[in-house]
PDB file of N, CA and C in Angstrom:
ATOM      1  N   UNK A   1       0.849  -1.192   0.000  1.00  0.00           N
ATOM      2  CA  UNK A   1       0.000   0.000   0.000  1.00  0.00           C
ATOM      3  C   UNK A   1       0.881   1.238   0.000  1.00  0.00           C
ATOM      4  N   UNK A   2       0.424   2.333  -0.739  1.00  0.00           N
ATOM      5  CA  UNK A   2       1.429   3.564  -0.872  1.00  0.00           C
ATOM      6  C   UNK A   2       0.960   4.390   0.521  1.00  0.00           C
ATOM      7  N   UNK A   3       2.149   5.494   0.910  1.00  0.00           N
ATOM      8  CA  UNK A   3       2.512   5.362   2.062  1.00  0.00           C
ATOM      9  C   UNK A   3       1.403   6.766   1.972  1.00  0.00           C
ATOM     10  N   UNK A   4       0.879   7.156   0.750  1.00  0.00           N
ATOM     11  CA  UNK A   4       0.065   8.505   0.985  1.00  0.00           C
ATOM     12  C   UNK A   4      -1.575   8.251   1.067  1.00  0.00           C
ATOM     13  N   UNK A   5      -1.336   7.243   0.312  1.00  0.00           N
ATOM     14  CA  UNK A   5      -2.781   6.205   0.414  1.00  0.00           C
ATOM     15  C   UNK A   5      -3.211   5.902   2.251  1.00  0.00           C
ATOM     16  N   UNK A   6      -2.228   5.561   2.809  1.00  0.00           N
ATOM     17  CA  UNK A   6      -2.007   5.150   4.181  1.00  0.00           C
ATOM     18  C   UNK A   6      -2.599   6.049   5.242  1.00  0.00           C
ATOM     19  N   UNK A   7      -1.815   7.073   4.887  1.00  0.00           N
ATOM     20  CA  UNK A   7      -2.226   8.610   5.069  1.00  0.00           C
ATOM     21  C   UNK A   7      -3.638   8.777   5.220  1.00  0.00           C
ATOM     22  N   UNK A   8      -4.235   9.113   3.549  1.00  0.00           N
ATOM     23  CA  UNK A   8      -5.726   9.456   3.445  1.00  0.00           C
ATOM     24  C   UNK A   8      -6.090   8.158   4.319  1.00  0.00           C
ATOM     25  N   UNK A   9      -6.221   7.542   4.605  1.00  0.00           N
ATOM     26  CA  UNK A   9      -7.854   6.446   5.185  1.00  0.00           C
ATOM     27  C   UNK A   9      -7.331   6.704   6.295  1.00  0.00           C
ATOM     28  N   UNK A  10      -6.060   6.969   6.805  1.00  0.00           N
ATOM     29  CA  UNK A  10      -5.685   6.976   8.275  1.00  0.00           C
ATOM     30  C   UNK A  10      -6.675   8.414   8.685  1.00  0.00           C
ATOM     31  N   UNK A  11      -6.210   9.451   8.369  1.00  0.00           N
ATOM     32  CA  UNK A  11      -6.698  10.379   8.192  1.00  0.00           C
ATOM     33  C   UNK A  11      -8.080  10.396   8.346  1.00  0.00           C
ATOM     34  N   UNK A  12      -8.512   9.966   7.685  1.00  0.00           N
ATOM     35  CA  UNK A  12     -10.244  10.256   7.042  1.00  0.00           C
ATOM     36  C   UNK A  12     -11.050   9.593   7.969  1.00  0.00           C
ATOM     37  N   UNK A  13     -10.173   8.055   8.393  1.00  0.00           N
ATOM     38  CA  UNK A  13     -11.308   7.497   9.162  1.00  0.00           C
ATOM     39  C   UNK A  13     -11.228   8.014  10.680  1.00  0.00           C
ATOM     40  N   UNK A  14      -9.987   8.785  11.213  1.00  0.00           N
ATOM     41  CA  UNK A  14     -10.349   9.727  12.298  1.00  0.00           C
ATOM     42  C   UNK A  14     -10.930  10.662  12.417  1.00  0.00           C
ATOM     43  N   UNK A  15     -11.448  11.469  10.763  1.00  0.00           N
ATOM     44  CA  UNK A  15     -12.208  12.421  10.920  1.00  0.00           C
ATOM     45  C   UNK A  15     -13.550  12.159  11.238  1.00  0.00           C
ATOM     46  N   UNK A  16     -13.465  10.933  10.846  1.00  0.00           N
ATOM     47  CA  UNK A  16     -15.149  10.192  10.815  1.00  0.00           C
ATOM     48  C   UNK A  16     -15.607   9.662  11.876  1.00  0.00           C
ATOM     49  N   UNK A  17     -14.658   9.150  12.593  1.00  0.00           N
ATOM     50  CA  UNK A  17     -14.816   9.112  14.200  1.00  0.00           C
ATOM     51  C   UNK A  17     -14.881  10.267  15.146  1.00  0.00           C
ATOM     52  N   UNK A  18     -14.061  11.176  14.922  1.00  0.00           N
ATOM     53  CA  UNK A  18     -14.393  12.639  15.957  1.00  0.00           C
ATOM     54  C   UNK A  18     -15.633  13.127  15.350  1.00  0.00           C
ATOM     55  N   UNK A  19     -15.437  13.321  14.153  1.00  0.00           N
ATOM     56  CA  UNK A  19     -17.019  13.905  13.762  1.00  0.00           C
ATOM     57  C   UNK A  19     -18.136  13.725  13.502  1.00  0.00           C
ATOM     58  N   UNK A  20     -18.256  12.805  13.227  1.00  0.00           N
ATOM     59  CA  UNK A  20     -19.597  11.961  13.056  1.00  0.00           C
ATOM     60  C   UNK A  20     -19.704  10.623  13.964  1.00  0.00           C
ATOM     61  N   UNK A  21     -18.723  10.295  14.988  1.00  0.00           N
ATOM     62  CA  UNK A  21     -19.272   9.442  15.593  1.00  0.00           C
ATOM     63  C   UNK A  21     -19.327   8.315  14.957  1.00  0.00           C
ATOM     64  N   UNK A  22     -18.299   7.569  13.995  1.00  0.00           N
ATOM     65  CA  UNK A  22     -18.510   6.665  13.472  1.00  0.00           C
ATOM     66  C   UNK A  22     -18.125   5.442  14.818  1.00  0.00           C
ATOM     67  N   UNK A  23     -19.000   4.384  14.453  1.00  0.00           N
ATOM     68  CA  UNK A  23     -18.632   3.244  15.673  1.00  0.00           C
ATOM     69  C   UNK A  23     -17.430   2.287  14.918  1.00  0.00           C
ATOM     70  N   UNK A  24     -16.796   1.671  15.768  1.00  0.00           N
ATOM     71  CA  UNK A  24     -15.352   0.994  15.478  1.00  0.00           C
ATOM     72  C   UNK A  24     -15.485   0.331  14.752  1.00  0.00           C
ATOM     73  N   UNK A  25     -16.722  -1.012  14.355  1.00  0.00           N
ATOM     74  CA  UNK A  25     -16.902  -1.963  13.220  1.00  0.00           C
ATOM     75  C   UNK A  25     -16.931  -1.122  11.761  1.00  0.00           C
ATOM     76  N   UNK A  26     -17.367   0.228  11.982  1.00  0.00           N
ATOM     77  CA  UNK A  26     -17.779   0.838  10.342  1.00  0.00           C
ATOM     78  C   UNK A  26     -15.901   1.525  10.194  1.00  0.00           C
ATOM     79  N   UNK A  27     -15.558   1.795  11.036  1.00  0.00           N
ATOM     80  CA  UNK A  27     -14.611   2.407  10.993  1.00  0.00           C
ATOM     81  C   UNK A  27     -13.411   1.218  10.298  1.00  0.00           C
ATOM     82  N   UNK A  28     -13.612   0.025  10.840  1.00  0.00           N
ATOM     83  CA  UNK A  28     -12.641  -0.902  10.216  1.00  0.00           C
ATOM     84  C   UNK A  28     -13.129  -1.723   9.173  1.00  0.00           C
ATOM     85  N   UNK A  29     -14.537  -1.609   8.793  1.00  0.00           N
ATOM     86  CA  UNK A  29     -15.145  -1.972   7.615  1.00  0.00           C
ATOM     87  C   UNK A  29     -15.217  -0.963   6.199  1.00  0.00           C
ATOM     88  N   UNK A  30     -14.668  -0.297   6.837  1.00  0.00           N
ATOM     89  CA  UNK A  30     -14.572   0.867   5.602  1.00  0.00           C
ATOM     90  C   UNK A  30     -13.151   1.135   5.457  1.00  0.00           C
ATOM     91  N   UNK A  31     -11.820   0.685   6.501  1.00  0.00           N
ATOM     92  CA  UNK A  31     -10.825   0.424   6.249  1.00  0.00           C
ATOM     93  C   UNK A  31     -10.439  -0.903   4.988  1.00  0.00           C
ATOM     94  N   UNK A  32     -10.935  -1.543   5.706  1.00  0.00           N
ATOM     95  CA  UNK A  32     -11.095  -2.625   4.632  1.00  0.00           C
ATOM     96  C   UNK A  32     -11.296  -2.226   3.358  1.00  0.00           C
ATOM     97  N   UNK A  33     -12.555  -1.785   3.237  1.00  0.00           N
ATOM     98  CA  UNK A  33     -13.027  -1.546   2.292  1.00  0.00           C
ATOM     99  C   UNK A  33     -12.165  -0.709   1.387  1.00  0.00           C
ATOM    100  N   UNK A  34     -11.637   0.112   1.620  1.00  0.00           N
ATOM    101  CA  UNK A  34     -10.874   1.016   0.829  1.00  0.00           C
ATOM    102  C   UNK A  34      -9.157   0.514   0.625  1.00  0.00           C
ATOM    103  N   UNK A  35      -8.646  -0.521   1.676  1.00  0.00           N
ATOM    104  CA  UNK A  35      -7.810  -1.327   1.128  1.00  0.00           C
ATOM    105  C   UNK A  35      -7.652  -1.954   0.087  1.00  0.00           C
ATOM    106  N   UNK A  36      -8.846  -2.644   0.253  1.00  0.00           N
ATOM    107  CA  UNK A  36      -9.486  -3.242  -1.007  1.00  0.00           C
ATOM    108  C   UNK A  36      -9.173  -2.823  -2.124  1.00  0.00           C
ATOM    109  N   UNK A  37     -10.371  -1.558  -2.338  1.00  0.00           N
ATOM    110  CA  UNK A  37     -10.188  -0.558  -3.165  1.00  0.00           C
ATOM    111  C   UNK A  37      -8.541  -0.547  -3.980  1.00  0.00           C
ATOM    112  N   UNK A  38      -7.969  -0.216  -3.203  1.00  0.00           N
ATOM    113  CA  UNK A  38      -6.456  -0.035  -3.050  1.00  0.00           C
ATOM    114  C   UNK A  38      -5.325  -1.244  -3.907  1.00  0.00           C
ATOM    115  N   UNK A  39      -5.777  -2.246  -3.811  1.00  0.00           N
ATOM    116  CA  UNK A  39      -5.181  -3.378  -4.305  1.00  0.00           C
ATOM    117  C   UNK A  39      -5.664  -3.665  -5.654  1.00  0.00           C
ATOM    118  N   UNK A  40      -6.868  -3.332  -6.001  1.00  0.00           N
ATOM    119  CA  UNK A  40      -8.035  -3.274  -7.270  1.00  0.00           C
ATOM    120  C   UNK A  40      -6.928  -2.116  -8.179  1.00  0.00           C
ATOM    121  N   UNK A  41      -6.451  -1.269  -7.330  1.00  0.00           N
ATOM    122  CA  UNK A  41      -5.921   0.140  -8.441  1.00  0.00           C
ATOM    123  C   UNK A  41      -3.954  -0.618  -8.359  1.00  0.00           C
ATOM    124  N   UNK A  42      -3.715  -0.787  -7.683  1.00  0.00           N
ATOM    125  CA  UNK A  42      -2.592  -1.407  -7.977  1.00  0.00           C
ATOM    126  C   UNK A  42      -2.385  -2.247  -8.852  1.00  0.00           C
ATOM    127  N   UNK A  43      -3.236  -3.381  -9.067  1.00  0.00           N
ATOM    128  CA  UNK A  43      -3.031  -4.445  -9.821  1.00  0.00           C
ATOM    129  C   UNK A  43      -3.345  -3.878 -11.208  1.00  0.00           C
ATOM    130  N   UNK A  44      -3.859  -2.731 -11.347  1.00  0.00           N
ATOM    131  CA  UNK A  44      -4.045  -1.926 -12.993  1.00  0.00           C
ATOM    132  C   UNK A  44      -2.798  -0.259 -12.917  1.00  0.00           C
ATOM    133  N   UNK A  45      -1.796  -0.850 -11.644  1.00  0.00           N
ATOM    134  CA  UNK A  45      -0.937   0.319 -11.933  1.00  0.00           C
ATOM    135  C   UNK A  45      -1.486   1.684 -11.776  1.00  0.00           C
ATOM    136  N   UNK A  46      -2.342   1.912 -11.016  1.00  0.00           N
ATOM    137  CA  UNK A  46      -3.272   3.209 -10.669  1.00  0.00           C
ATOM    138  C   UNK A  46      -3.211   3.356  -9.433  1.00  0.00           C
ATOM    139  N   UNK A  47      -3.055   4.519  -9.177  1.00  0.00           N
ATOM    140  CA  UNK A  47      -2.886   5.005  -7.562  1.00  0.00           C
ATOM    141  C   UNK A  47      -4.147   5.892  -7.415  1.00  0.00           C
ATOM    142  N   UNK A  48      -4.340   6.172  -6.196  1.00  0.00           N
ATOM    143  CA  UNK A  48      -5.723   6.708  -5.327  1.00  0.00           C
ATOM    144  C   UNK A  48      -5.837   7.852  -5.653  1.00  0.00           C
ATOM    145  N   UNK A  49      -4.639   8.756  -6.414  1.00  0.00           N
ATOM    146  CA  UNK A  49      -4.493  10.158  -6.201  1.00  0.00           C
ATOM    147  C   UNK A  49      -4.965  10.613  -7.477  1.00  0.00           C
ATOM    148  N   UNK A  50      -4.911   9.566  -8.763  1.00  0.00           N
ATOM    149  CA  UNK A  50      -5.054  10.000 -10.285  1.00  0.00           C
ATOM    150  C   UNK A  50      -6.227   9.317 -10.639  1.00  0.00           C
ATOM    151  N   UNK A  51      -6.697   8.321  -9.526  1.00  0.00           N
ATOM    152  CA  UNK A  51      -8.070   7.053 -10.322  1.00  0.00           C
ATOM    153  C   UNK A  51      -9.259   9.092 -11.061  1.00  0.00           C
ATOM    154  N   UNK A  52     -10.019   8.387 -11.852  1.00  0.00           N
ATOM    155  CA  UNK A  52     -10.702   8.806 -12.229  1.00  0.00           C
ATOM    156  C   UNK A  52     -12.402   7.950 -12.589  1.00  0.00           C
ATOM    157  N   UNK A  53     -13.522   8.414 -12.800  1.00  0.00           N
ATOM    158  CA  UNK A  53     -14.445   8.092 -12.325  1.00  0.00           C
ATOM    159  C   UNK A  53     -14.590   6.642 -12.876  1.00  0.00           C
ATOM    160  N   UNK A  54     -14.435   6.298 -14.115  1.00  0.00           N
ATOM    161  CA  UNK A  54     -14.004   5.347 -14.915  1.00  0.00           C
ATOM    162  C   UNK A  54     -13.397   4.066 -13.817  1.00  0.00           C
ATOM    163  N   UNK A  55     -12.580   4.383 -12.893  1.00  0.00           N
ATOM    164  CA  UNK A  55     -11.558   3.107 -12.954  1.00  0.00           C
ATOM    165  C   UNK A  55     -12.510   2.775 -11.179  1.00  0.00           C
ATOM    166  N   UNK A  56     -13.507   3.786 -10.851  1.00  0.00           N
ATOM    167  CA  UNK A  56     -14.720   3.308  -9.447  1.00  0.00           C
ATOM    168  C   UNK A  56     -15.180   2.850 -10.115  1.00  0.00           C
ATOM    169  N   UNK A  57     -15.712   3.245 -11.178  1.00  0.00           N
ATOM    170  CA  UNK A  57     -16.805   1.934 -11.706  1.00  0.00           C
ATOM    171  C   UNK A  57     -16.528   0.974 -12.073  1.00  0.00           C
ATOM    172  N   UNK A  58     -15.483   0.601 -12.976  1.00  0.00           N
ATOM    173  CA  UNK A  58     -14.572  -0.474 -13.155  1.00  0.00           C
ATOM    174  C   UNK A  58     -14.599  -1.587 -12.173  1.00  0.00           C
ATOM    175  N   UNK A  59     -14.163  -0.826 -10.793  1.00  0.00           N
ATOM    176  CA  UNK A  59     -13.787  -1.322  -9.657  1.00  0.00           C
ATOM    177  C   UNK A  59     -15.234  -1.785  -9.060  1.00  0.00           C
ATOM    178  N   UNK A  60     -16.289  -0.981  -9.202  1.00  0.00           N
ATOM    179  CA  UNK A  60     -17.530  -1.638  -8.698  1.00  0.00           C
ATOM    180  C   UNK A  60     -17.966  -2.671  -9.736  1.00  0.00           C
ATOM    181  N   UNK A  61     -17.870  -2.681 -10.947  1.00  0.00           N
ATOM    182  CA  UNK A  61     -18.237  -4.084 -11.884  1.00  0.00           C
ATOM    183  C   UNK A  61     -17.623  -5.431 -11.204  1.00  0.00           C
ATOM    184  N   UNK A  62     -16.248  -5.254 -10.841  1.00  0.00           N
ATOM    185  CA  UNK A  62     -15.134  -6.131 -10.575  1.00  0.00           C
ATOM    186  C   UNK A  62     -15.873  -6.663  -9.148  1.00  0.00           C
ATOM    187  N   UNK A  63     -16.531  -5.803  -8.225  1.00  0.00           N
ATOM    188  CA  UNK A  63     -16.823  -6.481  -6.807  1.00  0.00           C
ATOM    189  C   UNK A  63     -18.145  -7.044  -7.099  1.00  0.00           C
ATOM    190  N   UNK A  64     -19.025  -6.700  -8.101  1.00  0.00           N
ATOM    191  CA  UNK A  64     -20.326  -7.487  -8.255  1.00  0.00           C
ATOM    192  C   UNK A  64     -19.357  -9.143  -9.226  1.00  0.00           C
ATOM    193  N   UNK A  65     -18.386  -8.792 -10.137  1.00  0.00           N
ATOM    194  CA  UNK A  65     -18.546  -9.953 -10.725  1.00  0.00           C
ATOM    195  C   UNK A  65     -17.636 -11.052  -9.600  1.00  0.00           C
ATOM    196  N   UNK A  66     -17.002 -10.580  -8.630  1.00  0.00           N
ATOM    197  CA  UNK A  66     -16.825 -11.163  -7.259  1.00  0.00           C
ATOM    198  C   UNK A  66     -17.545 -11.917  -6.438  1.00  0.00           C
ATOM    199  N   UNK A  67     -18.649 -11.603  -6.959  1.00  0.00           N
ATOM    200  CA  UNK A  67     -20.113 -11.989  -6.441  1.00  0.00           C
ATOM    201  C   UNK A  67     -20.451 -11.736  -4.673  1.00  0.00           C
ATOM    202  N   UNK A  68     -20.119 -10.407  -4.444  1.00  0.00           N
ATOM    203  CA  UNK A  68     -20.050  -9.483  -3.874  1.00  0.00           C
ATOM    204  C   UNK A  68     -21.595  -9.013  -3.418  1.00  0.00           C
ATOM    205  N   UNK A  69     -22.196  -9.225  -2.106  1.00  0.00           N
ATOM    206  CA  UNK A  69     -23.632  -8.738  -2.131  1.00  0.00           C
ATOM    207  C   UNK A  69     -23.398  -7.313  -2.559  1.00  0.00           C
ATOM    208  N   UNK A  70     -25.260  -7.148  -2.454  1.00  0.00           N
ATOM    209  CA  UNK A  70     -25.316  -5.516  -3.084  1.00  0.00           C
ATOM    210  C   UNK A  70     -25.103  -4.616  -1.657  1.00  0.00           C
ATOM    211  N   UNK A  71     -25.369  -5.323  -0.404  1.00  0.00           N
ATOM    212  CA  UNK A  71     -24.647  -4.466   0.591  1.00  0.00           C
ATOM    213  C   UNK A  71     -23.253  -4.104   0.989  1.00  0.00           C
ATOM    214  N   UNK A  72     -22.824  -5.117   0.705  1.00  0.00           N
ATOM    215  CA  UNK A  72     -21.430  -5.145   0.636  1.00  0.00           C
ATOM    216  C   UNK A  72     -20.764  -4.042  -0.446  1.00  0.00           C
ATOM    217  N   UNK A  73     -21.476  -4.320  -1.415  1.00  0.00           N
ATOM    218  CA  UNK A  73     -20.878  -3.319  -2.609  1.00  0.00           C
ATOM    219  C   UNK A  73     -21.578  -1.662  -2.211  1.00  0.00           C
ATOM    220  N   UNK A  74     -22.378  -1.747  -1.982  1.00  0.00           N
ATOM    221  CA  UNK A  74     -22.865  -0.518  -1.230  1.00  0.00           C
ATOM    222  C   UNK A  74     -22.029   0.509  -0.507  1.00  0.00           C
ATOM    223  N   UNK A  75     -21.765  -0.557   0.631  1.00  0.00           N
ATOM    224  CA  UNK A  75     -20.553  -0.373   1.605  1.00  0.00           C
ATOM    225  C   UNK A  75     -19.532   0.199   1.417  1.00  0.00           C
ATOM    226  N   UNK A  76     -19.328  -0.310  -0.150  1.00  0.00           N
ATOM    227  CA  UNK A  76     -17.605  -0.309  -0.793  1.00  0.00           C
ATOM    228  C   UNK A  76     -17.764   0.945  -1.247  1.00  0.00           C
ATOM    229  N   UNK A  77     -18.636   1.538  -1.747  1.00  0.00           N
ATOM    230  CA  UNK A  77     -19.212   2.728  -2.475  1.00  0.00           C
ATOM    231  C   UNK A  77     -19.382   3.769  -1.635  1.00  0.00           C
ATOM    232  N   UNK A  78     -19.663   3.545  -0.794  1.00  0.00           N
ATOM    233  CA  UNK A  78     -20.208   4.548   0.110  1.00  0.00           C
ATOM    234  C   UNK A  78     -18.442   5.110   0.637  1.00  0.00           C
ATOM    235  N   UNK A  79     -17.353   4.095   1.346  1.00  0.00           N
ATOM    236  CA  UNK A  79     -16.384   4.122   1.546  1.00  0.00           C
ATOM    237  C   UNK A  79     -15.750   5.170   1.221  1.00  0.00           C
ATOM    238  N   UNK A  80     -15.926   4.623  -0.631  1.00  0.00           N
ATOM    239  CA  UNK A  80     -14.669   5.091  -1.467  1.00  0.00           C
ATOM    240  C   UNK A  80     -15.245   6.888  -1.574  1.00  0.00           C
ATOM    241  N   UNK A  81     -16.941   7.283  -1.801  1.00  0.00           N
ATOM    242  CA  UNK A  81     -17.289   8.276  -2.153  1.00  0.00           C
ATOM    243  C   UNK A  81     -16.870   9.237  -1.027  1.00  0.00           C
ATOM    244  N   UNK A  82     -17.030   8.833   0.535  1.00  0.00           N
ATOM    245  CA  UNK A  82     -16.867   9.515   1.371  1.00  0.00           C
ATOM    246  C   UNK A  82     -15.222   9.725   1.505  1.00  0.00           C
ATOM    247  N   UNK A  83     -14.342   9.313   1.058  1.00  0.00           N
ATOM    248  CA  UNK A  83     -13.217   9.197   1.361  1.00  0.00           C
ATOM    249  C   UNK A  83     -12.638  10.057   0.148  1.00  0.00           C
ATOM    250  N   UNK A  84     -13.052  10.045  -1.211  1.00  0.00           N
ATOM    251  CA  UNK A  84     -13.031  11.276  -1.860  1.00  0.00           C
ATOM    252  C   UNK A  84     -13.435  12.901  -1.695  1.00  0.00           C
ATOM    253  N   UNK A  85     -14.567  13.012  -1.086  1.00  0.00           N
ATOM    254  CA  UNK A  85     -15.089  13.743  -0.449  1.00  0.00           C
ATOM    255  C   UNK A  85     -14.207  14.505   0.685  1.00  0.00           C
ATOM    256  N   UNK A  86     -13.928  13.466   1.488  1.00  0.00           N
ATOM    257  CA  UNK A  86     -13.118  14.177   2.390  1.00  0.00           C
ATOM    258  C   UNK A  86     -11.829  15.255   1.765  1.00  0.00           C
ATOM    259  N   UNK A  87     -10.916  14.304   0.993  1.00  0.00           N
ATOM    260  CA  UNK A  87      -9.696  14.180   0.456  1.00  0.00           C
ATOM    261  C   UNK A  87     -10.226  15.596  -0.349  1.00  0.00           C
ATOM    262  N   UNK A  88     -11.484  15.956  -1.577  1.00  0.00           N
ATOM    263  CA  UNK A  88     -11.330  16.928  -2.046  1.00  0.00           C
ATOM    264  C   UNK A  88     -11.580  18.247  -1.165  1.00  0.00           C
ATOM    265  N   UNK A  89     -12.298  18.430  -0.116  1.00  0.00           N
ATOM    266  CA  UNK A  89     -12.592  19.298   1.196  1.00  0.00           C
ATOM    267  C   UNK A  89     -11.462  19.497   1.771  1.00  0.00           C
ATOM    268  N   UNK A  90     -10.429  18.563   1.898  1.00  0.00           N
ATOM    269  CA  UNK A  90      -9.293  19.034   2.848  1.00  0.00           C
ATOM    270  C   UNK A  90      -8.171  19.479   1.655  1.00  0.00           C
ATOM    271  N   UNK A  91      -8.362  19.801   0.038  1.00  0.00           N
ATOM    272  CA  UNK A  91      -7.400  20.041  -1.051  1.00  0.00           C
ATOM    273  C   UNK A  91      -6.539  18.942  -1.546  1.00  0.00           C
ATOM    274  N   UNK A  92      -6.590  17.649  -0.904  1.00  0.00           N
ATOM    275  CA  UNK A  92      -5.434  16.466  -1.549  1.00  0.00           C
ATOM    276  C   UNK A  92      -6.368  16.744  -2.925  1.00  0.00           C
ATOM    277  N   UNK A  93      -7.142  16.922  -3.461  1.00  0.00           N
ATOM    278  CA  UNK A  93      -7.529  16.277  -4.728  1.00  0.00           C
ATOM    279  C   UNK A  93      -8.711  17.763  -5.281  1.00  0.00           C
ATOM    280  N   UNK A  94      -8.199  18.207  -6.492  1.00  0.00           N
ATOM    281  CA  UNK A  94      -9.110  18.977  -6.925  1.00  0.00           C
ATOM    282  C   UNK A  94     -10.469  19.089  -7.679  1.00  0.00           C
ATOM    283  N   UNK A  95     -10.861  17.847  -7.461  1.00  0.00           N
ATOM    284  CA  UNK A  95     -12.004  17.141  -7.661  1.00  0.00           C
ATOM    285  C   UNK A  95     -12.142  16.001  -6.661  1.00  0.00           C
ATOM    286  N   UNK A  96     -13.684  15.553  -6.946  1.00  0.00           N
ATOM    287  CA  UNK A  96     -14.480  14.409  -6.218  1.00  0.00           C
ATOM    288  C   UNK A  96     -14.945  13.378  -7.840  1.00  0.00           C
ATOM    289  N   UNK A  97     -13.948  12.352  -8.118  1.00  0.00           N
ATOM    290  CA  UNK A  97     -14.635  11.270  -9.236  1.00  0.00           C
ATOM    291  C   UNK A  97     -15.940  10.435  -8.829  1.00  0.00           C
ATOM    292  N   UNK A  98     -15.794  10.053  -7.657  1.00  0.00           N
ATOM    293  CA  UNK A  98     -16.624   9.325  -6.967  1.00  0.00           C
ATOM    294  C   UNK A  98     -18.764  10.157  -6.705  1.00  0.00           C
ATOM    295  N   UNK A  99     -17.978  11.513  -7.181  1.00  0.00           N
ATOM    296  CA  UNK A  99     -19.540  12.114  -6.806  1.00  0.00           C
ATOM    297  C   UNK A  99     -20.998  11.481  -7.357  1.00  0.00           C
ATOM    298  N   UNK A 100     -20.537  11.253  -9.076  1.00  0.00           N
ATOM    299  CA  UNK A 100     -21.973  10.984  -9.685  1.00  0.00           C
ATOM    300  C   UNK A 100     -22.281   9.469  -9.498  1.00  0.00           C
ATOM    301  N   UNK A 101     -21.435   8.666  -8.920  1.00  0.00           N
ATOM    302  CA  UNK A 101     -21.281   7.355  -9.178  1.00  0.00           C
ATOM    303  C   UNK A 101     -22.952   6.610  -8.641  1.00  0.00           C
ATOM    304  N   UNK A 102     -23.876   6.173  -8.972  1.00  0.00           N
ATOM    305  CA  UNK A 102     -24.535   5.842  -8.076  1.00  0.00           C
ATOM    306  C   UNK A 102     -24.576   3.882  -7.934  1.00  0.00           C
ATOM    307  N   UNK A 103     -25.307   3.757  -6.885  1.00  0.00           N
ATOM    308  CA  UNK A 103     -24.999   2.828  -6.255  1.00  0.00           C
ATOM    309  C   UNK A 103     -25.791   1.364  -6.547  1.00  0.00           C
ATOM    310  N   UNK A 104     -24.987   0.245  -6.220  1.00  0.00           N
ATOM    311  CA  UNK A 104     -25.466  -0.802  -7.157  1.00  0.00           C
ATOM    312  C   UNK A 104     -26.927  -0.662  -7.060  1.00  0.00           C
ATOM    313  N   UNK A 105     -27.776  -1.541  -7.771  1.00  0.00           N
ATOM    314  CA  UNK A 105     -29.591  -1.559  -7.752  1.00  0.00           C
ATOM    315  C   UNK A 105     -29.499  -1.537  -9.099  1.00  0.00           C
TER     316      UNK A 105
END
């Protein structure tokens, strides 16, 4: 895992705990989750900082053909959108790819 990648979820998922009160299972289920994420962009040579909206959806085809429930993939979505979100609010990223993405169904 890249050491800036490490960073953002380290980061993000403490913001999500002081501020919203996230409870410890979502907090390490959405670690996961964005590890995940993480290994999906490696194995296509793509890092967290350049993905573009293209390579989430990609990445969400890849967890349904995983055979991946739709909560689970939900989950994964929700993760990755909030974790962009953050990342473009605090300036790592001058956009949000993850914004229009909507969710499996």
């Amino acid at each position: 895992m890249q050491t800036e990648l490490l960073h953002w979820i380290s980061t993000f998922l403490e913001a999500q705990a002081a501020e919203l009160g996230a409870a410890t299972n979502t907090q390490l289920a959405y670690g996961r989750d964005l590890k995940d994420f993480d290994s999906f962009l490696a194995r296509r040579a793509l890092d967290f900082v350049s993905v573009g909206r293209k390579d989430i959806e990609a990445y969400m085809v890849w967890c349904d053909a995983q055979g991946l429930a739709k909560s689970t993939r939900a989950r994964r979505l929700s993760a990755i959108k909030q974790l962009y979100r953050f990342a473009f609010e605090e300036g790592w990223r001058s956009d949000n790819p993850a914004i229009q993405i909507a969710g499996p169904g």
